[in-house]
N, C-alpha and C. Protein backbone atom coordinates (compact mmCIF):
# COMPACT_ATOMS: atom_id res chain seq x y z
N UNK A 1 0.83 -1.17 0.00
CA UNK A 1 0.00 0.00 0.00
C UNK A 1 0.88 1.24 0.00
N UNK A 2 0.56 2.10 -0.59
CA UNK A 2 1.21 3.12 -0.80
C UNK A 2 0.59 3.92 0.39
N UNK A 3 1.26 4.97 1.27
CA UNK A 3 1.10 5.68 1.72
C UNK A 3 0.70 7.07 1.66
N UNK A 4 -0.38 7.31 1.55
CA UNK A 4 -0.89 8.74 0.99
C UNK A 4 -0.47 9.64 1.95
N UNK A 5 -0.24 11.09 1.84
CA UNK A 5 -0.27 11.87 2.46
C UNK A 5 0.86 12.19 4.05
N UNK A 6 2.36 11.00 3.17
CA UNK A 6 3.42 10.73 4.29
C UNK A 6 3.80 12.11 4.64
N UNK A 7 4.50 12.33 5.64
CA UNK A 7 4.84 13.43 6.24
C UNK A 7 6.41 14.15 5.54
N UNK A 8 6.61 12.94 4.74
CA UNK A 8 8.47 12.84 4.26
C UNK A 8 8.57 12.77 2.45
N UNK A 9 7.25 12.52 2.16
CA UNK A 9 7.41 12.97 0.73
C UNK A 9 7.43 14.42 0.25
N UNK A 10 8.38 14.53 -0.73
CA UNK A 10 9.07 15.57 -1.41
C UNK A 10 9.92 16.07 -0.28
N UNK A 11 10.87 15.40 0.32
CA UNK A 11 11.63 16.38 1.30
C UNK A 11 12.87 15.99 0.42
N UNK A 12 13.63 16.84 0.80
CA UNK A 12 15.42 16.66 0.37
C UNK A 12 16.31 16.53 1.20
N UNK A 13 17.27 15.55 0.89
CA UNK A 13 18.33 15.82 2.21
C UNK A 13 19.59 15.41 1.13
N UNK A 14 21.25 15.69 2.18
CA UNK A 14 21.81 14.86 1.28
C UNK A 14 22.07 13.72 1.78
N UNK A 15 23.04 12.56 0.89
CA UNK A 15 22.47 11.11 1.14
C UNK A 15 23.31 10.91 2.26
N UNK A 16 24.37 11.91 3.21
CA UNK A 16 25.06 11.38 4.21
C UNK A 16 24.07 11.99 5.75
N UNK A 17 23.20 12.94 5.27
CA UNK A 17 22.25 13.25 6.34
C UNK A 17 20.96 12.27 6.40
N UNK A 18 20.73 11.60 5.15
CA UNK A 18 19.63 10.97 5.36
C UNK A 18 19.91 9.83 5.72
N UNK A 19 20.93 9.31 5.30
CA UNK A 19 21.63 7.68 5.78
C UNK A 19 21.67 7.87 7.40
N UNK A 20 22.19 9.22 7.91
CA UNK A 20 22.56 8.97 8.95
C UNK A 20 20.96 9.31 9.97
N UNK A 21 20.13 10.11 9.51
CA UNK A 21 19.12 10.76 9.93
C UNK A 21 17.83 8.70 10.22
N UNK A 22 18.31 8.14 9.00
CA UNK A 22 16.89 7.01 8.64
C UNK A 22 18.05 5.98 9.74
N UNK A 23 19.56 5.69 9.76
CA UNK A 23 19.88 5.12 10.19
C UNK A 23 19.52 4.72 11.73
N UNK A 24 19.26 6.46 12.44
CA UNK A 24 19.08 6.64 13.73
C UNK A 24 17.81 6.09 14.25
N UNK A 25 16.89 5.98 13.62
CA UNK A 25 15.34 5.26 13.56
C UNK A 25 15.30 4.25 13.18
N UNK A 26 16.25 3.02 12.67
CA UNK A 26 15.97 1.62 12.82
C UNK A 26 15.80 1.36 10.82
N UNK A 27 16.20 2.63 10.68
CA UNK A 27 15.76 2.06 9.00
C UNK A 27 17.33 2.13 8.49
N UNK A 28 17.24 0.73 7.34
CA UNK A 28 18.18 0.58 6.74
C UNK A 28 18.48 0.70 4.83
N UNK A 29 19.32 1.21 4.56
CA UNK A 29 19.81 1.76 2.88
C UNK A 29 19.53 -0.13 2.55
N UNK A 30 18.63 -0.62 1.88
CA UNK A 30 18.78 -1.42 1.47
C UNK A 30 19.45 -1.67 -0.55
N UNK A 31 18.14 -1.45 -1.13
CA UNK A 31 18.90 -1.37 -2.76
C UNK A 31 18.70 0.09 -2.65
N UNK A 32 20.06 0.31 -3.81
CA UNK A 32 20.35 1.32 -4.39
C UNK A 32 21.18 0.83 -5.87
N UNK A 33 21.01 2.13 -6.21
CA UNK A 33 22.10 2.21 -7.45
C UNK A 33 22.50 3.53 -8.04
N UNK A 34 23.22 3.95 -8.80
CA UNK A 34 23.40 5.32 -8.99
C UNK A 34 22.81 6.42 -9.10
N UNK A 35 21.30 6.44 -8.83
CA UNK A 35 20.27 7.62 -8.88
C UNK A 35 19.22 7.13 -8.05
N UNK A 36 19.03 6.29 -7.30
CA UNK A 36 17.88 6.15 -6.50
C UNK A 36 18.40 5.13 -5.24
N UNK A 37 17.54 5.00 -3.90
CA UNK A 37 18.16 4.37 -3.09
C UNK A 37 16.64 4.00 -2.46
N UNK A 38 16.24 3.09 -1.65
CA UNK A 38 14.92 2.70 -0.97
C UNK A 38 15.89 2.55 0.72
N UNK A 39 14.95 2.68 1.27
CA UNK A 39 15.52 2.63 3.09
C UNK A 39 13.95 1.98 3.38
N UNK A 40 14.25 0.77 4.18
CA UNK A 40 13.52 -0.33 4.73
C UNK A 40 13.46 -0.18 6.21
N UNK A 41 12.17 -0.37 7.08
CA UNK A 41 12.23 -0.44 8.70
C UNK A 41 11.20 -1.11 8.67
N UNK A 42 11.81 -2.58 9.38
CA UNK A 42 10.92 -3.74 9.75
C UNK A 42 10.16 -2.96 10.85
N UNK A 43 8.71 -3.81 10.64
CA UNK A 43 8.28 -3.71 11.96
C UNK A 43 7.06 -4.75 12.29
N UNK A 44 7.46 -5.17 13.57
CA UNK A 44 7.32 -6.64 13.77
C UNK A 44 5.50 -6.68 14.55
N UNK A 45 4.42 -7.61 13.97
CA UNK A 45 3.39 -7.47 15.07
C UNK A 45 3.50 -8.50 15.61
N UNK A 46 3.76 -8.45 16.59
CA UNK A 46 4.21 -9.97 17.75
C UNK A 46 2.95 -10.51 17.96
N UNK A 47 1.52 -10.34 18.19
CA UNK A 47 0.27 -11.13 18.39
C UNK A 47 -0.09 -11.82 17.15
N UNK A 48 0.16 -11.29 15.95
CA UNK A 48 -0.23 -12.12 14.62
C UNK A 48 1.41 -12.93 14.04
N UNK A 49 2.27 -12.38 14.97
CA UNK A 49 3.56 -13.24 14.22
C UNK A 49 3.85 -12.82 12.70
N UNK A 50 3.37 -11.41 11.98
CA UNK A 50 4.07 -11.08 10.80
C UNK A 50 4.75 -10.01 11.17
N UNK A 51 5.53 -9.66 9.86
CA UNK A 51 6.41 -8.96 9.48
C UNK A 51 5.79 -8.02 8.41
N UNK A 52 6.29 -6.18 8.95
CA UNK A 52 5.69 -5.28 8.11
C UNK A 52 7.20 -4.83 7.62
N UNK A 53 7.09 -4.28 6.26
CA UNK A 53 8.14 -3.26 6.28
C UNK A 53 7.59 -1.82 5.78
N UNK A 54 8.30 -0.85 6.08
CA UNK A 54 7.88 0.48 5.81
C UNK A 54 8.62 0.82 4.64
N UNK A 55 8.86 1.13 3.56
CA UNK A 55 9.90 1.24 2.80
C UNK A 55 9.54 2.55 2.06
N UNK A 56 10.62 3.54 1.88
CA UNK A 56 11.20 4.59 1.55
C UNK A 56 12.10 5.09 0.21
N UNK A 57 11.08 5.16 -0.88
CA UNK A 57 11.65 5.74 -2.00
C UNK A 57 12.60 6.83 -2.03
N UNK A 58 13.48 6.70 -2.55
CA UNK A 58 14.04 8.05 -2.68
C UNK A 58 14.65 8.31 -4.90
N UNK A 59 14.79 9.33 -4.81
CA UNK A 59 15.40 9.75 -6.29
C UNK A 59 16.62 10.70 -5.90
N UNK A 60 18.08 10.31 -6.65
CA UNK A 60 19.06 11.51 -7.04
C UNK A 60 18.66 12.76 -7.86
N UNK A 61 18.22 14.07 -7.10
CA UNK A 61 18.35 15.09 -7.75
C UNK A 61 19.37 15.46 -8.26
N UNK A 62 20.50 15.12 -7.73
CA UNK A 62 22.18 16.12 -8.08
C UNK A 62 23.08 15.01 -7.73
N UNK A 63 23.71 14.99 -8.49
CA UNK A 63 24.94 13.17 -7.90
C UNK A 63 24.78 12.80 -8.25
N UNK A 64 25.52 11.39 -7.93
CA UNK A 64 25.00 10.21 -7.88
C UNK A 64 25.38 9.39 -6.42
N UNK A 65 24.89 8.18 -6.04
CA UNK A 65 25.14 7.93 -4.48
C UNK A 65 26.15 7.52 -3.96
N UNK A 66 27.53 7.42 -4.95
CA UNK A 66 28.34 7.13 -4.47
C UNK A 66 29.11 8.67 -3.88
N UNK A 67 28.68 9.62 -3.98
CA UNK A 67 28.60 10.72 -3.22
C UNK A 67 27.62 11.17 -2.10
N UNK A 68 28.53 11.43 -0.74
CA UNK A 68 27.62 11.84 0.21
C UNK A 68 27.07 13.00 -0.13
N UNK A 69 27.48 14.20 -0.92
CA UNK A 69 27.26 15.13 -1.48
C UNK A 69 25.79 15.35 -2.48
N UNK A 70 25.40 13.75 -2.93
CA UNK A 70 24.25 13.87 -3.43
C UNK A 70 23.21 14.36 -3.05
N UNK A 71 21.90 14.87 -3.61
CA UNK A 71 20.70 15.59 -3.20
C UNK A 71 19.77 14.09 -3.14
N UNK A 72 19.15 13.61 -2.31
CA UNK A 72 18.19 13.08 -2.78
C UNK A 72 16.90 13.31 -2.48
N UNK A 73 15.69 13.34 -3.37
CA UNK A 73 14.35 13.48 -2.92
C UNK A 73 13.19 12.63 -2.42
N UNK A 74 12.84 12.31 -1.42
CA UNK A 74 11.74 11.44 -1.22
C UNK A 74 10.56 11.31 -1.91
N UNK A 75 10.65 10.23 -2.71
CA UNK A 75 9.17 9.86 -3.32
C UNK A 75 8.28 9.20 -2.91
N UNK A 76 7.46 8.13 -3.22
CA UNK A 76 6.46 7.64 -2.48
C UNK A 76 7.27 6.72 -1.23
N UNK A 77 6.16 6.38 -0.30
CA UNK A 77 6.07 6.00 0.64
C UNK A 77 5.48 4.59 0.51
N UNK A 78 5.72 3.42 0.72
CA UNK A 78 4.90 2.04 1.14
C UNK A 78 5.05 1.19 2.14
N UNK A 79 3.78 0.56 2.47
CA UNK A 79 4.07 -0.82 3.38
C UNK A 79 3.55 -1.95 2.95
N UNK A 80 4.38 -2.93 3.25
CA UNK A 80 3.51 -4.29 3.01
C UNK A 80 4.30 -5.49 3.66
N UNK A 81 3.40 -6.41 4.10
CA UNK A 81 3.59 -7.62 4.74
C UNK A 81 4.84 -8.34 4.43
N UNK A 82 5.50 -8.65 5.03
CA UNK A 82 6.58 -10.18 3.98
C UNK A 82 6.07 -11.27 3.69
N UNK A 83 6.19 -11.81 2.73
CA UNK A 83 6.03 -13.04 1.86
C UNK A 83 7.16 -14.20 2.00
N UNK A 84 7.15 -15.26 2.53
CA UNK A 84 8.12 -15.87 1.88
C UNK A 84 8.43 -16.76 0.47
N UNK A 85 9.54 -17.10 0.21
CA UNK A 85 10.70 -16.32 0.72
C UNK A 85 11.00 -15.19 0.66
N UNK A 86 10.95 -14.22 -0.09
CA UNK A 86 11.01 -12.79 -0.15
C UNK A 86 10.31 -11.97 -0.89
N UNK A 87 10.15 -10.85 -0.46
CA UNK A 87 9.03 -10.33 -1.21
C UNK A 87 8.23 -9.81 -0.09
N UNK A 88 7.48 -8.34 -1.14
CA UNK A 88 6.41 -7.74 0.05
C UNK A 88 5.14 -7.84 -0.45
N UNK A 89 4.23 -8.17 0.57
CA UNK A 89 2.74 -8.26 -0.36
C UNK A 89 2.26 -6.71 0.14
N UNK A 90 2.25 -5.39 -0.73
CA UNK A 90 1.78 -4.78 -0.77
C UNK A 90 0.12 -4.21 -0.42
N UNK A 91 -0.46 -5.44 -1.01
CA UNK A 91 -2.23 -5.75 -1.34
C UNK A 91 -2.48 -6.18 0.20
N UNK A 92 -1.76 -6.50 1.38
CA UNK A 92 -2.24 -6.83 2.54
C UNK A 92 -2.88 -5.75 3.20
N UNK A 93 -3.87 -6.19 4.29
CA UNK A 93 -4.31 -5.08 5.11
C UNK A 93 -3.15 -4.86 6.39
N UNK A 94 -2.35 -3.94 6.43
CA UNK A 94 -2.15 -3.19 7.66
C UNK A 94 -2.51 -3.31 9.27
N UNK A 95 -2.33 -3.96 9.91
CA UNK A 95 -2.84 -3.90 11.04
C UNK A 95 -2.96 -2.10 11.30
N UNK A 96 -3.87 -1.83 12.57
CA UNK A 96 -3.47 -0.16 13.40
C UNK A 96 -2.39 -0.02 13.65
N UNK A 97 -1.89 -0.96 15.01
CA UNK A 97 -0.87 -0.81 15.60
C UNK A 97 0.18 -1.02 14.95
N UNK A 98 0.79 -1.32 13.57
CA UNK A 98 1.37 -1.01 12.59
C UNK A 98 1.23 0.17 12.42
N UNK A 99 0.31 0.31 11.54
CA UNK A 99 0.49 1.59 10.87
C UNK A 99 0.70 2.99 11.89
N UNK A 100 0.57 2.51 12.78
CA UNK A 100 0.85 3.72 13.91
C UNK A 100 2.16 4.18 14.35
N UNK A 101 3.04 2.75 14.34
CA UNK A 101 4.33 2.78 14.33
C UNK A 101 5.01 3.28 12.97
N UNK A 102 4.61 3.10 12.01
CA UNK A 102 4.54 3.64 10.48
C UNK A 102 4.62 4.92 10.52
N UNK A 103 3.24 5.67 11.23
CA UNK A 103 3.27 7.23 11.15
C UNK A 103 4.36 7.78 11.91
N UNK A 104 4.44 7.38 13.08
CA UNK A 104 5.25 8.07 14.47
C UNK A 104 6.85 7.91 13.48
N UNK A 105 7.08 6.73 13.35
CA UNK A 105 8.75 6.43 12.60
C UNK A 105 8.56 7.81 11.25
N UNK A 106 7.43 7.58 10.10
CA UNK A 106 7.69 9.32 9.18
C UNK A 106 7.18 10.50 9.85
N UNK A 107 7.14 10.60 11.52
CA UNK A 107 7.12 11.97 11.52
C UNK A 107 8.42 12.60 12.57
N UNK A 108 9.24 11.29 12.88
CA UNK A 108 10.31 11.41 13.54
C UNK A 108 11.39 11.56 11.95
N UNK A 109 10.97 11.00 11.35
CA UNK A 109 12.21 11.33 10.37
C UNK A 109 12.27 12.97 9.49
N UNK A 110 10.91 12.92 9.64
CA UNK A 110 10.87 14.50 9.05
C UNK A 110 11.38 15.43 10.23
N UNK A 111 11.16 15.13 11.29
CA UNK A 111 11.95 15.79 12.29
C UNK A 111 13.13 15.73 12.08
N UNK A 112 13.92 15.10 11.94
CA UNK A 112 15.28 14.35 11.86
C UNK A 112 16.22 15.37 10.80
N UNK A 113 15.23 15.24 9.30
CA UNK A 113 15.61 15.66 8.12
C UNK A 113 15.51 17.53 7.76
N UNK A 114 14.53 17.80 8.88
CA UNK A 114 14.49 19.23 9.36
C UNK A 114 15.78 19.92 10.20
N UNK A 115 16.42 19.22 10.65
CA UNK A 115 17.75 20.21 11.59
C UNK A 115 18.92 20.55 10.51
């Protein structure tokens, strides 16, 4: 599911403030490549025993990422369940108490990406 109305789309940072900004909140640079990068933060519902991830588009405005110097911009926002073996099912419903941890984690990062 795509996230409408995230708190962190269209923000800019560069990629050594945002690595270090998403790092500090439990999210990790998973794929990248020379103009775009996604940042992943599991998050676990222990009563149903799945696995959510929050995952974090981004695009190179200026650079490319093998520069900390790069601009990058946040694009959409998604969550979805894990699948095994890998893979996210997007099309799942969300628990609350997910998605709550979802909001609080993009409005700490827009905090984050603000100093």
């Amino acid at each position: 599911m795509i996230i409408e109305n995230s708190a962190v789309k269209g923000l800019k940072s560069d990629l050594a403030h945002l690595d270090h900004a998403s790092e500090k909140l439990g999210f990790v640079r998973w794929q990248w490549e020379y103009y775009r990068a996604t940042y992943d933060l599991k998050i676990v519902d222990k009563p149903a025993n799945q696995e959510y991830f929050l995952r974090i588009n981004t695009r190179a405005e200026s650079g490319k990422l093998e520069s900390p110097h790069a601009i990058l911009a946040v694009e959409d926002v998604y969550m979805g369940r894990t699948t095994f073996p890998h893979g996210l099912d997007y099309e799942a419903p969300i628990p609350d108490q997910v998605m709550k941890i979802a909001q609080q984690k993009l409005a700490e990062l827009k905090k984050e990406l603000a100093v």
